[in-house]
Every structure is written in structure tokens, then in C-alpha cells.
Protein backbone atom coordinates (compact mmCIF):
# COMPACT_ATOMS: atom_id res chain seq x y z
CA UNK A 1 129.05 52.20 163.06
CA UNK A 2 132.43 54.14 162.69
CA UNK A 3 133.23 52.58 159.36
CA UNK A 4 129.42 53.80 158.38
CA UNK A 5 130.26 57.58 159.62
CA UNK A 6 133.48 57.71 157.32
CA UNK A 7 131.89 56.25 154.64
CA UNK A 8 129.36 59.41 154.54
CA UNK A 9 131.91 61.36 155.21
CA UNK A 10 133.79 60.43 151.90
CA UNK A 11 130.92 60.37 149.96
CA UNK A 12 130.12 63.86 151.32
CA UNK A 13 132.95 65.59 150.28
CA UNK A 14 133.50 63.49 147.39
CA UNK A 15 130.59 64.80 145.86
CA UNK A 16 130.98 68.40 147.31
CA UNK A 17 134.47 68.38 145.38
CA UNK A 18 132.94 67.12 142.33
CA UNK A 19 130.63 70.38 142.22
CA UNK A 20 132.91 72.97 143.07
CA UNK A 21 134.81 72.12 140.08
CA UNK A 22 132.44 72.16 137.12
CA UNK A 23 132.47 75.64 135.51
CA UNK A 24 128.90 77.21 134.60
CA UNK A 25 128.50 77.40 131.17
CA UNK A 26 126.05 80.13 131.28
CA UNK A 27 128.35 82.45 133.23
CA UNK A 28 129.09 85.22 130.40
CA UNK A 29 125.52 85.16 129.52
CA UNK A 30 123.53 88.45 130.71
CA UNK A 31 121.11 88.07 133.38
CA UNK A 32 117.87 90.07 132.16
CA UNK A 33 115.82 87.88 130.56
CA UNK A 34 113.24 90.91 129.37
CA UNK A 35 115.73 91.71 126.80
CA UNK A 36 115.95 90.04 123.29
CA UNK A 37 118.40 87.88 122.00
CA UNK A 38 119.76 87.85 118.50
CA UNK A 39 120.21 84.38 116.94
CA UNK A 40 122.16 83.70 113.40
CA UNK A 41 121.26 80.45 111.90
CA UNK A 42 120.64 78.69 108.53
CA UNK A 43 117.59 76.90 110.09
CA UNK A 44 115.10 77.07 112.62
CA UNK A 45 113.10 73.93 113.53
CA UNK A 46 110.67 74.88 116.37
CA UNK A 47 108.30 72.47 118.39
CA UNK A 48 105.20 74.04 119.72
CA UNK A 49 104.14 71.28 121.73
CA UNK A 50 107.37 71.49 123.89
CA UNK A 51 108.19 74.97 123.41
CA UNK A 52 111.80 74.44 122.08
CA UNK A 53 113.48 75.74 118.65
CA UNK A 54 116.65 73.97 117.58
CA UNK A 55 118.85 76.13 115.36
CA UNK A 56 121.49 74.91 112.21
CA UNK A 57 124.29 76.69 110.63
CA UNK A 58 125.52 80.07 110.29
């Protein structure tokens, strides 16, 4: 039962560890999303049916 307990334990802070040291990539972006964005690309390829656009060059 005690080997169970430290077991958790290591996983626990194992994975808390793990997450405190990824840096957000999104972290200089702004945070108002009513505002536009301005995009400089070659290429736009856009799909409807999943709502994504994948942009090329510059």
C-alpha cells in the first residue's frame, strides 16, 4: 500500500513538473479576439467544411 502511495506521488509531481516548464506559445499574442489580424502569405488554401485556412510563403 505504501509503495502504491509513492508511486502516485512521483507520478504526481512528475507530471506537475513537466507542465510548469513548457512555455505558451501564444503568450505575445493579444488577447481581443474582436480585432482583425493581418496575415502576409503567397497562398491561402481554406477548408470550409472544417473551418481552417492554411497559409504559404511570404
Amino acid at each position: 500500500m505504501k509503495l502504491i502511495a509513492v508511486a502516485a506521488a512521483a507520478v504526481f509531481f512528475a507530471a506537475n513538473a513537466s507542465a510548469q516548464s513548457v512555455p505558451n506559445p501564444f503568450s505575445g499574442m493579444g488577447r481581443d479576439s474582436d480585432k482583425p489580424i493581418s496575415i502576409a502569405a503567397d497562398t491561402t488554401t481554406a477548408d470550409l467544411r472544417s473551418e481552417t485556412a492554411t497559409y504559404a510563403g511570404n
